[in-house]
PDB file of N, CA and C in Angstrom:
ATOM      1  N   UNK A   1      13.500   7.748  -5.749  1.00  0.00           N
ATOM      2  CA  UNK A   1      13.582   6.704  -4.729  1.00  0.00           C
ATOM      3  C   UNK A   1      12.233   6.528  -4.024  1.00  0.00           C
ATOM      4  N   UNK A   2      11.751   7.610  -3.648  1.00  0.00           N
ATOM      5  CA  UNK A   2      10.252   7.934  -3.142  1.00  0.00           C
ATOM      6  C   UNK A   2       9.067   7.313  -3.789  1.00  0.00           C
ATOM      7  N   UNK A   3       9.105   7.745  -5.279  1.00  0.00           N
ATOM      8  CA  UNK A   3       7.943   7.283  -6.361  1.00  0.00           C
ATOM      9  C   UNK A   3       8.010   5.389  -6.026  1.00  0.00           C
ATOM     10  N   UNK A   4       9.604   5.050  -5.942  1.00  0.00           N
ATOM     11  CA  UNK A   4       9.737   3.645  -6.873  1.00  0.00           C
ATOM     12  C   UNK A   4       9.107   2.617  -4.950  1.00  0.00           C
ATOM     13  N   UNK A   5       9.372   3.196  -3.996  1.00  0.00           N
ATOM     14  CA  UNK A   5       9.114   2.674  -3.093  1.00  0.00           C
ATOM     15  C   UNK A   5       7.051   2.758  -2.909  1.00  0.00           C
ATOM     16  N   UNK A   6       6.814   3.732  -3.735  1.00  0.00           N
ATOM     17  CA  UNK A   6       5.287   3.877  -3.467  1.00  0.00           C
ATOM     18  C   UNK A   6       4.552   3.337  -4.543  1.00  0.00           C
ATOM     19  N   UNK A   7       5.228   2.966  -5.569  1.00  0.00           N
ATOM     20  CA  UNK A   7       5.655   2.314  -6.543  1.00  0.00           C
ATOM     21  C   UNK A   7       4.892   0.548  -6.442  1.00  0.00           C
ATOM     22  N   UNK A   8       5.894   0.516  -5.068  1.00  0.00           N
ATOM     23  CA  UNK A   8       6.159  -0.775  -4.778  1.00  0.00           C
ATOM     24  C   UNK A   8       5.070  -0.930  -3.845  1.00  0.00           C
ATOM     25  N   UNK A   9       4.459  -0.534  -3.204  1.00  0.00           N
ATOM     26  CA  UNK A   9       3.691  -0.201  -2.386  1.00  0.00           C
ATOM     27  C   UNK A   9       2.142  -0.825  -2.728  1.00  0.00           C
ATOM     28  N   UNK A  10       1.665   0.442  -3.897  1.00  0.00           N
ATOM     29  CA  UNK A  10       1.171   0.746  -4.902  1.00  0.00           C
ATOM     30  C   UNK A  10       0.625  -1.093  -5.173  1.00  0.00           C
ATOM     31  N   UNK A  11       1.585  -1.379  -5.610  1.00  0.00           N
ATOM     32  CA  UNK A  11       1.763  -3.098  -6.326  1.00  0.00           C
ATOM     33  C   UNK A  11       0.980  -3.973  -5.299  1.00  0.00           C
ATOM     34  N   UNK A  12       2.168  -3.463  -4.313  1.00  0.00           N
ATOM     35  CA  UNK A  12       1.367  -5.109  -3.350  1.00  0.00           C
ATOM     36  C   UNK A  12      -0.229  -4.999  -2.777  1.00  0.00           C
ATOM     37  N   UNK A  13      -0.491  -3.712  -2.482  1.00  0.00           N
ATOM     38  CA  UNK A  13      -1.889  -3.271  -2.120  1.00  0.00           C
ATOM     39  C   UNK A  13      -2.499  -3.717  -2.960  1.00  0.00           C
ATOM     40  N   UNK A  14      -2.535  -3.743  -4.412  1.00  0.00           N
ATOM     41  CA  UNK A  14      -3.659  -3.750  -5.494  1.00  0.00           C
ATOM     42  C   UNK A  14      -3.291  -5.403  -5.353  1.00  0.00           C
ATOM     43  N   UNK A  15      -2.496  -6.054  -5.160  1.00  0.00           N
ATOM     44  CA  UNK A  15      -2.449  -7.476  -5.248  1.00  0.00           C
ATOM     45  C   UNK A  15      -2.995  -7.920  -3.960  1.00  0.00           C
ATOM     46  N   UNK A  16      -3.111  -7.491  -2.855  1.00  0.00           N
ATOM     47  CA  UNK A  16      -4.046  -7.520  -1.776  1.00  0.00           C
ATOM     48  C   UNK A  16      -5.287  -7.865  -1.770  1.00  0.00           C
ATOM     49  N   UNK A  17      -5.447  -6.674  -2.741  1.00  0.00           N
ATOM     50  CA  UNK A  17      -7.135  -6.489  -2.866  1.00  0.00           C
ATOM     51  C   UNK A  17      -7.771  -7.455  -3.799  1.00  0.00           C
ATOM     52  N   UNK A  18      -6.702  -8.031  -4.719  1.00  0.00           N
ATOM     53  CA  UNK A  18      -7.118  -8.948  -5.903  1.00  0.00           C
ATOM     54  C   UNK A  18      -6.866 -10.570  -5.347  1.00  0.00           C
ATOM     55  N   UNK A  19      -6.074 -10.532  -4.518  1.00  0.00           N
ATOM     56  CA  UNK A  19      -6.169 -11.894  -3.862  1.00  0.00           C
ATOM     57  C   UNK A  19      -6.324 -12.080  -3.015  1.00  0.00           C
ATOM     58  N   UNK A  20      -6.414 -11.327  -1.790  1.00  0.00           N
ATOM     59  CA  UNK A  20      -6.869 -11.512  -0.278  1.00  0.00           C
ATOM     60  C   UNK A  20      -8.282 -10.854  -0.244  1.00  0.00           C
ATOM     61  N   UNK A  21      -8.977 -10.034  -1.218  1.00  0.00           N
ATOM     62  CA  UNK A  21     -10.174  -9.175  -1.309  1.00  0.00           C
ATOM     63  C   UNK A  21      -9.914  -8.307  -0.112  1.00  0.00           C
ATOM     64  N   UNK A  22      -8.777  -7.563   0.106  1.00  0.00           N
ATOM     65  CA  UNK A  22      -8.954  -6.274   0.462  1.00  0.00           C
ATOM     66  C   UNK A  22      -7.687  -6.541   1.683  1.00  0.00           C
ATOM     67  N   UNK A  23      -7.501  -5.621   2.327  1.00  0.00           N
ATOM     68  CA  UNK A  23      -6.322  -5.368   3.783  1.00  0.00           C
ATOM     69  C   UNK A  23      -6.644  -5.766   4.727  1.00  0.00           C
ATOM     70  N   UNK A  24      -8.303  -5.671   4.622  1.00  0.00           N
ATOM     71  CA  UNK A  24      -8.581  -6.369   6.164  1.00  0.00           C
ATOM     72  C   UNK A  24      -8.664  -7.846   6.112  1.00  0.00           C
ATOM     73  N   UNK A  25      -8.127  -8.619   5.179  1.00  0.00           N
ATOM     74  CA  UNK A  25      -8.054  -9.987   5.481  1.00  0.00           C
ATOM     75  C   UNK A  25      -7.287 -10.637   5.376  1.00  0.00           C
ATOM     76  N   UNK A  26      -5.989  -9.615   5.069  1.00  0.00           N
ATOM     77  CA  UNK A  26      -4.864  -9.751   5.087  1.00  0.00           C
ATOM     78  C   UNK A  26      -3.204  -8.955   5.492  1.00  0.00           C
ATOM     79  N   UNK A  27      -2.947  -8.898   6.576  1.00  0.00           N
ATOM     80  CA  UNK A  27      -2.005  -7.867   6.747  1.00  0.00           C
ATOM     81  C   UNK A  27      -0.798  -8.123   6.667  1.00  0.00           C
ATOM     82  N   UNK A  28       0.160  -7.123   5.546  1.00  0.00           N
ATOM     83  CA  UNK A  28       1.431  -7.855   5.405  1.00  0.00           C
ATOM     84  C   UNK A  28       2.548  -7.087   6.847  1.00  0.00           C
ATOM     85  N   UNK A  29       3.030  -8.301   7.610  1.00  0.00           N
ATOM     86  CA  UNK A  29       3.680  -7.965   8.492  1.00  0.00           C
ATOM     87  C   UNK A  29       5.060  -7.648   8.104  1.00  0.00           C
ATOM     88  N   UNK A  30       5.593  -7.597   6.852  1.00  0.00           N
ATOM     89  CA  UNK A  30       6.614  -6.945   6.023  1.00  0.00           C
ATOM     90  C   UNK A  30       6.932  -6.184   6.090  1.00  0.00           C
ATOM     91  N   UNK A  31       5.616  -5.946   5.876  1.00  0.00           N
ATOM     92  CA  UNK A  31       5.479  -3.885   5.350  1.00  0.00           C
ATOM     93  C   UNK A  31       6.146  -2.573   6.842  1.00  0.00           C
ATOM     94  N   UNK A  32       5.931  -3.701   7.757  1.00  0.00           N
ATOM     95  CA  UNK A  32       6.053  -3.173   9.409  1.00  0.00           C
ATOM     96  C   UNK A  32       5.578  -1.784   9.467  1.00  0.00           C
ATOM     97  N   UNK A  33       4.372  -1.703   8.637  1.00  0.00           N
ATOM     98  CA  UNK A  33       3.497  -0.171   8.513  1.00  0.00           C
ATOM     99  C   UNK A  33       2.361  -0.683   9.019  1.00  0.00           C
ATOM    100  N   UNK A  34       1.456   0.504   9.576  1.00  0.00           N
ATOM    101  CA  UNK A  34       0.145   0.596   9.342  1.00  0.00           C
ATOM    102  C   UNK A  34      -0.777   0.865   8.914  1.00  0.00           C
ATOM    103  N   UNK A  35      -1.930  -0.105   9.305  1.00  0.00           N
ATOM    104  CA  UNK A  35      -2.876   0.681   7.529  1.00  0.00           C
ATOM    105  C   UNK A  35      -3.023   1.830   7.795  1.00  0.00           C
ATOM    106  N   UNK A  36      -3.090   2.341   8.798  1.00  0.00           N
ATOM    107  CA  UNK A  36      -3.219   4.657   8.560  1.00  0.00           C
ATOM    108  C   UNK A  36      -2.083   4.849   7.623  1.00  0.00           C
ATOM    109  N   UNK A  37      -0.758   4.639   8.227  1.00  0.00           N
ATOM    110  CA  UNK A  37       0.543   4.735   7.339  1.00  0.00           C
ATOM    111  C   UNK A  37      -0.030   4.446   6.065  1.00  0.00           C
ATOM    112  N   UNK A  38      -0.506   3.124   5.601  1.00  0.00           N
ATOM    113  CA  UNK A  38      -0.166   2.876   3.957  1.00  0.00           C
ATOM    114  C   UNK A  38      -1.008   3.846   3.567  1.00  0.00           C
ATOM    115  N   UNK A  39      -2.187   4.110   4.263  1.00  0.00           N
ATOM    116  CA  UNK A  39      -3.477   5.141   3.668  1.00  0.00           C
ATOM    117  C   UNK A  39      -2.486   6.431   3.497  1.00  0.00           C
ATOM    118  N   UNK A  40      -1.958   6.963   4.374  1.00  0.00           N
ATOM    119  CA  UNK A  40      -1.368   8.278   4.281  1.00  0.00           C
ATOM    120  C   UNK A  40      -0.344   8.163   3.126  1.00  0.00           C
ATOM    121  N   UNK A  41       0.299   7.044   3.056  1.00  0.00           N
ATOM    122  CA  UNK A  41       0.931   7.204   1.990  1.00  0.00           C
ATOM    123  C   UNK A  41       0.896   7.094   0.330  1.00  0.00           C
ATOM    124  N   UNK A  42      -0.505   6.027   0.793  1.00  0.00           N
ATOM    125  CA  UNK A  42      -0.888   5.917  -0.530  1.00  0.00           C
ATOM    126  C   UNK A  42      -1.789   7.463  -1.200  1.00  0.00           C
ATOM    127  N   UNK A  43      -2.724   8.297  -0.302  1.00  0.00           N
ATOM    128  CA  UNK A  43      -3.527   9.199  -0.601  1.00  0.00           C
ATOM    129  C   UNK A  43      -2.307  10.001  -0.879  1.00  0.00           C
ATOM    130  N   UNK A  44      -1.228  10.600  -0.398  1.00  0.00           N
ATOM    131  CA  UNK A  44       0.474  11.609  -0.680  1.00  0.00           C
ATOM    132  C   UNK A  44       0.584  10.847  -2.232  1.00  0.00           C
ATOM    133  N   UNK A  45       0.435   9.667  -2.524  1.00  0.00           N
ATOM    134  CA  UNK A  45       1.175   9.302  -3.728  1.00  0.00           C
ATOM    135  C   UNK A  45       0.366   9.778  -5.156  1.00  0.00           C
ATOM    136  N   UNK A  46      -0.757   9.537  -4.843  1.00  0.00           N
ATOM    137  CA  UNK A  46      -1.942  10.042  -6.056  1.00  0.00           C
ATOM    138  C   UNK A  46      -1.858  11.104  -5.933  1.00  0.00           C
ATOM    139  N   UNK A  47      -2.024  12.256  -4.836  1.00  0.00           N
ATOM    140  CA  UNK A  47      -1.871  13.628  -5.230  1.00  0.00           C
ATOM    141  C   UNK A  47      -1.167  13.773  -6.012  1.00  0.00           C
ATOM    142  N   UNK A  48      -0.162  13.645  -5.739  1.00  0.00           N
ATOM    143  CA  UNK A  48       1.443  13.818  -6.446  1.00  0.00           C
ATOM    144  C   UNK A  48       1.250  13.480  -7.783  1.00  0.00           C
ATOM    145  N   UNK A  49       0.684  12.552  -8.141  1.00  0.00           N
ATOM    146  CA  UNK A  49       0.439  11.969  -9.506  1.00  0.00           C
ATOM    147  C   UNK A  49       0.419  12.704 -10.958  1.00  0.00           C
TER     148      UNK A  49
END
């Protein structure tokens, strides 16, 4: 459940970066995270890897 949500995560960030050129020019108010949050979660997800 963990993987598929970081998963998902994972996705929209890299589509961020490929169409908004990065987080800071675009923040998804969806996500109702912050970028420390997505950082912390994204750096937990690659360890894990």
């Amino acid at each position: 459940m963990c993987t598929k949500i970081l998963d998902k995560m994972t996705y929209h960030t890299n589509r961020l970066n490929t169409e908004y050129g990065g987080i800071e020019n675009y923040f998804p108010v969806g996500f109702g995270l912050t970028i420390e949050q997505l950082a912390t979660l994204q750096s937990l997800y690659f360890q894990n890897k």
